[in-house]
N, C-alpha and C. Protein backbone atom coordinates (compact mmCIF):
# COMPACT_ATOMS: atom_id res chain seq x y z
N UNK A 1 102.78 -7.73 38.18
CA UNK A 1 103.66 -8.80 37.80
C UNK A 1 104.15 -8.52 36.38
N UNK A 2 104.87 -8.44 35.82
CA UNK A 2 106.03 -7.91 34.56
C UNK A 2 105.66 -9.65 33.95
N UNK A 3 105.94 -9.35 32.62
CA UNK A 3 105.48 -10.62 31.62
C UNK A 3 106.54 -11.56 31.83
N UNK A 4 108.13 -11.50 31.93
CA UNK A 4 108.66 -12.52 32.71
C UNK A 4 108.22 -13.52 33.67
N UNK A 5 107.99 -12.50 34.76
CA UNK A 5 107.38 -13.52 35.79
C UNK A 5 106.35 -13.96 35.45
N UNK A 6 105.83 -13.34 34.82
CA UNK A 6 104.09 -14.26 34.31
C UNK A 6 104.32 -15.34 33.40
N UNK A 7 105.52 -15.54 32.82
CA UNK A 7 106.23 -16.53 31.64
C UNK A 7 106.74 -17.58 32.62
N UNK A 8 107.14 -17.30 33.95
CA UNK A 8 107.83 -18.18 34.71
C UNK A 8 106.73 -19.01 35.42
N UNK A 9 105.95 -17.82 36.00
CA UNK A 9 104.58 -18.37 36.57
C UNK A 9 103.54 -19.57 35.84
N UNK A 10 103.62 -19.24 34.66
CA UNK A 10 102.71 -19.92 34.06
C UNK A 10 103.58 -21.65 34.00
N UNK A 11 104.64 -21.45 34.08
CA UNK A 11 105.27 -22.86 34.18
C UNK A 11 105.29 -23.75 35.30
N UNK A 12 105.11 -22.95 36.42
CA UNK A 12 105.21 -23.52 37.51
C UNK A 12 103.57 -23.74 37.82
N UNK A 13 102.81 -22.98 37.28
CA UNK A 13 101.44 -23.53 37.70
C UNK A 13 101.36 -24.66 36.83
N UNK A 14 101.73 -25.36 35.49
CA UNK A 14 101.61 -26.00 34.94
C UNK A 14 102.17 -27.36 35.55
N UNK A 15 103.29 -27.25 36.07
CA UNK A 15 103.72 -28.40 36.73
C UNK A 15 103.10 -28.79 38.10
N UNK A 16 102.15 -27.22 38.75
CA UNK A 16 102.03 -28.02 40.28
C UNK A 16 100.36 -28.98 39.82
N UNK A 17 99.53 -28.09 38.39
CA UNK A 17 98.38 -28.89 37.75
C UNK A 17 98.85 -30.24 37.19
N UNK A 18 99.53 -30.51 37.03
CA UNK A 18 99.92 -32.09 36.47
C UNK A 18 100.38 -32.71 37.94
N UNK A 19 100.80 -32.05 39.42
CA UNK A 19 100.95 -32.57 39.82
C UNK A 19 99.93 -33.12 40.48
N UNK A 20 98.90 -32.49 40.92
CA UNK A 20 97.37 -32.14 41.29
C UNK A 20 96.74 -33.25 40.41
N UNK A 21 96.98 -32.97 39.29
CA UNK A 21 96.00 -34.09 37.97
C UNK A 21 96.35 -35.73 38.61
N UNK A 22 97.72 -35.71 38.66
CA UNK A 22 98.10 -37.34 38.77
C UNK A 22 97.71 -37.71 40.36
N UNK A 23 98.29 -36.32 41.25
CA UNK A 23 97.78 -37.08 42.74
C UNK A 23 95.85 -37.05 42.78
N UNK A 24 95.32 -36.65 42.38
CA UNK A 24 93.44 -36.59 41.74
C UNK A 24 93.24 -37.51 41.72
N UNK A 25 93.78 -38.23 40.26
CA UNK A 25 93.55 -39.49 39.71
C UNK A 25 93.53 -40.90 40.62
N UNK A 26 94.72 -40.90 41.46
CA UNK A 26 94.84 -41.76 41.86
C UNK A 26 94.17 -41.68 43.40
N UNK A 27 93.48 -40.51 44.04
CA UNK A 27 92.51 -40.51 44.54
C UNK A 27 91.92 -41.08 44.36
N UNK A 28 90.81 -40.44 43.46
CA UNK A 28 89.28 -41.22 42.34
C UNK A 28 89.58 -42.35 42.39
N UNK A 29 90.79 -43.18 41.81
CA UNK A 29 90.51 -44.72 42.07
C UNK A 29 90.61 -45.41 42.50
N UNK A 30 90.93 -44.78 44.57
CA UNK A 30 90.70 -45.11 45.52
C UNK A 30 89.80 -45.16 46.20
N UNK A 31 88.62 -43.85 45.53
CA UNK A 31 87.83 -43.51 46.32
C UNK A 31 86.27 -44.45 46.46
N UNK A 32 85.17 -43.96 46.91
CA UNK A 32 83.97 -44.61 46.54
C UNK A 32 83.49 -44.25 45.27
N UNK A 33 83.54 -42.80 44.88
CA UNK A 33 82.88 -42.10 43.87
C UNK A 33 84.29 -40.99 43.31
N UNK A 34 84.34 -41.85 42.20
CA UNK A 34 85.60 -41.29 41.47
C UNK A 34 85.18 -40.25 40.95
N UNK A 35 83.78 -39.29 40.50
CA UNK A 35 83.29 -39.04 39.67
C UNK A 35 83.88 -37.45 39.31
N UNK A 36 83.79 -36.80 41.04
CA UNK A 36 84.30 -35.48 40.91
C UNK A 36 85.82 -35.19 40.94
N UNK A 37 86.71 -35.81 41.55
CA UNK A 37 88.01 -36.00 41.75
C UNK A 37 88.76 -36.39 39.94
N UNK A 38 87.78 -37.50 39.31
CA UNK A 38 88.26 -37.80 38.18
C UNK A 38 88.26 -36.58 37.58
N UNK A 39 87.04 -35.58 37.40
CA UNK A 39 86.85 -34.64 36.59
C UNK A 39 87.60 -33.42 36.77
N UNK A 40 88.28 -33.74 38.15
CA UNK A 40 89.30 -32.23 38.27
C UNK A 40 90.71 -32.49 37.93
N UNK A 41 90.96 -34.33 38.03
CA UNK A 41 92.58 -34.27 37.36
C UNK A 41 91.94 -34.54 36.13
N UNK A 42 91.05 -34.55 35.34
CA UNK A 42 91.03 -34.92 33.87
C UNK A 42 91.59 -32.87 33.57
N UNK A 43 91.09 -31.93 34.17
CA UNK A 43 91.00 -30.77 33.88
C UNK A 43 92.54 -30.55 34.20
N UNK A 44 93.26 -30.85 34.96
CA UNK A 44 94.52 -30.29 35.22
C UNK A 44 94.82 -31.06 34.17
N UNK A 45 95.15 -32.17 34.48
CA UNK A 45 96.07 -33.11 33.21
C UNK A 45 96.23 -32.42 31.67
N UNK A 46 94.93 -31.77 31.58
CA UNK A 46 94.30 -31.06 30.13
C UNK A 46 95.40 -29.94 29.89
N UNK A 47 94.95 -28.99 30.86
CA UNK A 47 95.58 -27.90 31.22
C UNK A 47 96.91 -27.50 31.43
N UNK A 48 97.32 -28.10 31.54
CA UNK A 48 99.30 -28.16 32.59
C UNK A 48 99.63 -28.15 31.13
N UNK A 49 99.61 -29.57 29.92
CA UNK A 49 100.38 -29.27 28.82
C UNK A 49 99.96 -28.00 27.95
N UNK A 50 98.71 -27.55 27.96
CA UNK A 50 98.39 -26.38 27.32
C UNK A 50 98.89 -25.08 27.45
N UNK A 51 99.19 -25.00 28.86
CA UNK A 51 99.94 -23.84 29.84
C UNK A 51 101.73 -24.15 29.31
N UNK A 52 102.05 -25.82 28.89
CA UNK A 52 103.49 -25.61 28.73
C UNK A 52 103.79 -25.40 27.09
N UNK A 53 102.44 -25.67 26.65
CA UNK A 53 102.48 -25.01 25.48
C UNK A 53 102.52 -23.45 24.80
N UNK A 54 102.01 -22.69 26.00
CA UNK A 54 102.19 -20.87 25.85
C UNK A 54 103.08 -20.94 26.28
N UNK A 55 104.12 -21.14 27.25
CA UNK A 55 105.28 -20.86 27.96
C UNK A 55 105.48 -21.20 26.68
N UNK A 56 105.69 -22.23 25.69
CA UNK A 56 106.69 -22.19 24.78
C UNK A 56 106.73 -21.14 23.64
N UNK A 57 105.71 -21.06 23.23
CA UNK A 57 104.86 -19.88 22.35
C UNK A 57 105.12 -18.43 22.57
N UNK A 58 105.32 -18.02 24.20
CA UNK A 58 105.28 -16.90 24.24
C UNK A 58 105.80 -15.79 23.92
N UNK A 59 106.79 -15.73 23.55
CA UNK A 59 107.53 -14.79 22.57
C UNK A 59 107.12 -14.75 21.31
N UNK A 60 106.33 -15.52 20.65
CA UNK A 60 105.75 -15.45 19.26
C UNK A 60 104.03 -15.22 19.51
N UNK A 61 103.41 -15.47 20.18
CA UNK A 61 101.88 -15.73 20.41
C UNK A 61 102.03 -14.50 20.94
N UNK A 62 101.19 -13.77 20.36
CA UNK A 62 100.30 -12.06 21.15
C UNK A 62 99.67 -12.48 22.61
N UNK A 63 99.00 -13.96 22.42
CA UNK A 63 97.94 -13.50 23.35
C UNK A 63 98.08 -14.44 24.37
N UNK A 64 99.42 -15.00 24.13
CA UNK A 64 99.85 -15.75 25.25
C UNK A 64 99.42 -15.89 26.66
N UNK A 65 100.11 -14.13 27.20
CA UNK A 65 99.67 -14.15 28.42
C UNK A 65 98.50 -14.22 28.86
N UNK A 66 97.61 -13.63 28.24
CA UNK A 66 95.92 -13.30 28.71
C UNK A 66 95.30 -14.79 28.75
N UNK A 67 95.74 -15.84 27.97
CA UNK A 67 95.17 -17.01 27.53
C UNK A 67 95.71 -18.16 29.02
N UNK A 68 97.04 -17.49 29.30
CA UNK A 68 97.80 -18.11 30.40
C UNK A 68 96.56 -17.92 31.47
N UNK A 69 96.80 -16.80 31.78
CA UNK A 69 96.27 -16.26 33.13
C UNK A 69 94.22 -16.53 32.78
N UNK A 70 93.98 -17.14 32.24
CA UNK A 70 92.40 -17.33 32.10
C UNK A 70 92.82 -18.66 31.89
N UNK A 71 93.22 -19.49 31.28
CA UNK A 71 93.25 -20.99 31.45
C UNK A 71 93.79 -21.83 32.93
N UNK A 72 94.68 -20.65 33.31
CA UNK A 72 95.01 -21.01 35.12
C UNK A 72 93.60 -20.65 36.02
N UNK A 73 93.15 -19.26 35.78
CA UNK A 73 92.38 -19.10 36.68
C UNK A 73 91.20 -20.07 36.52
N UNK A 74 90.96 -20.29 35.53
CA UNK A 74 89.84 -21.48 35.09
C UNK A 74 89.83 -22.87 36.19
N UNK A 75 91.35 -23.49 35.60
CA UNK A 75 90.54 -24.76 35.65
C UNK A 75 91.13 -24.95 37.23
N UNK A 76 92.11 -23.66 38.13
CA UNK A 76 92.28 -23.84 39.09
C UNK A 76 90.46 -23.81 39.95
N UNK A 77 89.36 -23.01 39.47
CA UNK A 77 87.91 -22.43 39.85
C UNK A 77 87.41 -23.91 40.09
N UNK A 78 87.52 -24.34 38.63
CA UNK A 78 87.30 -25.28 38.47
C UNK A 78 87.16 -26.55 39.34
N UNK A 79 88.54 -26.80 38.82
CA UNK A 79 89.29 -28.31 39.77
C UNK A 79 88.71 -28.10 41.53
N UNK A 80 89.40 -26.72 41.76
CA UNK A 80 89.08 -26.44 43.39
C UNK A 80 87.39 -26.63 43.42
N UNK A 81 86.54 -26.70 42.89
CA UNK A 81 85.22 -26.86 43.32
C UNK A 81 85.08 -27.87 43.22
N UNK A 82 85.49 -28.96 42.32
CA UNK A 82 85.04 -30.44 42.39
C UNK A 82 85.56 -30.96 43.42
N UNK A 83 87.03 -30.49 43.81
CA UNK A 83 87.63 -31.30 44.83
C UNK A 83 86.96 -30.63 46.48
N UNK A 84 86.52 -29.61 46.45
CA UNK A 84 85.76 -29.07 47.24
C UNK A 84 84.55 -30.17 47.64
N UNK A 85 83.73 -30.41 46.24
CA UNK A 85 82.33 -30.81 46.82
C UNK A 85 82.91 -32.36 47.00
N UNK A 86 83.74 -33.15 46.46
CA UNK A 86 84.50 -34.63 46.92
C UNK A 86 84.69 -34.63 48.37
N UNK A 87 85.52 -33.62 48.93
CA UNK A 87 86.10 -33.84 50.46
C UNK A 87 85.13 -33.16 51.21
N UNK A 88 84.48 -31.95 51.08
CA UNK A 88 83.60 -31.04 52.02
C UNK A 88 82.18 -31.28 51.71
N UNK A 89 81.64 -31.99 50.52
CA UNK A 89 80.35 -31.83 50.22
C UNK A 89 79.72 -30.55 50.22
N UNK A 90 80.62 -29.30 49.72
CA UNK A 90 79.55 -28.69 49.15
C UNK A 90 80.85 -27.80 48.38
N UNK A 91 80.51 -26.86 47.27
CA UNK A 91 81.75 -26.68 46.61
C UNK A 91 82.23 -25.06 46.96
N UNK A 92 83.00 -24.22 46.27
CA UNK A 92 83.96 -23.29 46.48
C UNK A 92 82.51 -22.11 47.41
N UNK A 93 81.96 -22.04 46.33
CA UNK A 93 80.97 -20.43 46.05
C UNK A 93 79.81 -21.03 44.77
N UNK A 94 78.91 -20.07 45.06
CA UNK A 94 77.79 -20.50 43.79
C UNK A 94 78.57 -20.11 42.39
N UNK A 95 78.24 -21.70 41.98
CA UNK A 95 78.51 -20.91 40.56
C UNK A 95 80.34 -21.09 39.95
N UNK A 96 80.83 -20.96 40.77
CA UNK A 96 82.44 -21.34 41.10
C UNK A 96 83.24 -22.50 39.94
N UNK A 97 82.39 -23.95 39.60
CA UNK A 97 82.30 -24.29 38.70
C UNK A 97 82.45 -24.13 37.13
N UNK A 98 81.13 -23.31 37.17
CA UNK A 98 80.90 -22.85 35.35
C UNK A 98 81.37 -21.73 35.61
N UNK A 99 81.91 -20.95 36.29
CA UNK A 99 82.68 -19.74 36.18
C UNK A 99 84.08 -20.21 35.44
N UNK A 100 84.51 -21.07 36.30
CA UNK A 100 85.93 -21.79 35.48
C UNK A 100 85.53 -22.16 34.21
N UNK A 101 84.66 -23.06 33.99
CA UNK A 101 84.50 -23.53 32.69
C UNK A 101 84.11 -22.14 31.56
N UNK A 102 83.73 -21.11 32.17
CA UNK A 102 83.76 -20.17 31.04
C UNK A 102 85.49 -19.48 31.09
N UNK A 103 85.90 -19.05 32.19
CA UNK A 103 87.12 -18.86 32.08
C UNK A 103 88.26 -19.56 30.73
N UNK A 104 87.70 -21.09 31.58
CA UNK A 104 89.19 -22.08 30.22
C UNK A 104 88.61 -21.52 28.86
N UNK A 105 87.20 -21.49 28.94
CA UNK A 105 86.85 -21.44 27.05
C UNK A 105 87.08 -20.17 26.92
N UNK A 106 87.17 -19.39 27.43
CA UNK A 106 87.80 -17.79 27.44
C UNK A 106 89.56 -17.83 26.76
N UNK A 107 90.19 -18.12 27.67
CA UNK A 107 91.23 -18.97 27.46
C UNK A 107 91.69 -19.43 25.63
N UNK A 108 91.05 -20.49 25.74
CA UNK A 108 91.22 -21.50 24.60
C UNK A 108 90.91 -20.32 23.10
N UNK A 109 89.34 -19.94 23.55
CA UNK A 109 89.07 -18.51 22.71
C UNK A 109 90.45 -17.58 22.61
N UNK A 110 91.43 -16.93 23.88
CA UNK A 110 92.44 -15.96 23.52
C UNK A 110 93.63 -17.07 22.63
N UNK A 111 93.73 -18.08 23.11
CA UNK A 111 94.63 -18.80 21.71
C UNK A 111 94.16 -18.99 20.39
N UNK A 112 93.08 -19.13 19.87
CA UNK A 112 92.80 -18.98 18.77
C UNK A 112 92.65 -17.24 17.87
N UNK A 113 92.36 -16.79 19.31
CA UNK A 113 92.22 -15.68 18.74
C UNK A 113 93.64 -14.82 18.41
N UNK A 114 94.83 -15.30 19.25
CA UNK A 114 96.34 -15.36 18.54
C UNK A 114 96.49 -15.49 17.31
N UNK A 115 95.65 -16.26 16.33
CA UNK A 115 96.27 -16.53 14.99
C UNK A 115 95.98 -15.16 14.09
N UNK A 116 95.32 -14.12 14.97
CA UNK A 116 94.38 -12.47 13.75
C UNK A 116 96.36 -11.75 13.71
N UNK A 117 97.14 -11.98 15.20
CA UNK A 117 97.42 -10.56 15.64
C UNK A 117 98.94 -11.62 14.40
N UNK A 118 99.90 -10.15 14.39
CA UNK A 118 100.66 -10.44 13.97
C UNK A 118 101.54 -11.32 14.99
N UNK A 119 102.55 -12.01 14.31
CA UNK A 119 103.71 -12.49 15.99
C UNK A 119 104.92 -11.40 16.21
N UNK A 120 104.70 -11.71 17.01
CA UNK A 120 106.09 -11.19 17.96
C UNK A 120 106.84 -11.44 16.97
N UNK A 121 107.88 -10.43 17.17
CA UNK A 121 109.43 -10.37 16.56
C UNK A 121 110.21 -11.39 17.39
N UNK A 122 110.67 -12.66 16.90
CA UNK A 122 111.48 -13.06 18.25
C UNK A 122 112.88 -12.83 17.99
């Protein structure tokens, strides 16, 4: 995939996670036990503006992409296991969970770690 499409990509995963976050939400506070459903649109909701925040960045931020593609794969690990163990009672794969949650902080880590490299020429 060429960094374009990964610039395009990252936008459209951002919008289908906010869409995911809000239809979640209003799951959970339909449901009996909001508990896991809440915790996977609290993670998209999080996520989607952070993701439309590198799309905006990315021509200036070094580490844009890497931070993209680990904050998607994250809290998609993520979200998909809570909403997993909500509807199926039991979740993705062992572990599937805190795999995401190290992913996003992986993530969050390659945006901070953007501020060493020089920026992009835009």
């Amino acid at each position: 995939m060429r960094n374009g499409q990964l610039r395009s990509a990252t936008l459209f995963i951002a919008g289908m996670m906010g869409v995911y976050g809000v239809a979640s939400a209003a799951a959970a506070s339909h449901g009996s036990d909001p508990h896991l459903l809440g915790g996977a649109s609290a993670m998209c909701l999080a996520h989607a503006p952070a993701l439309i925040a590198l799309y905006a960045a990315w021509t200036i931020l070094r580490t844009a992409p890497v931070a993209a593609l680990l904050l998607s794969a994250g809290t998609a690990l993520f979200a998909g296991d809570l909403t997993a163990r909500h509807f199926l009672g039991h979740g993705l794969f062992p572990m599937s969970a805190p795999t995401g949650g190290i992913l996003m902080m992986a993530g969050w880590l390659a945006v901070a770690v953007g501020c060493v490299f020089k920026p992009k020429e835009a």
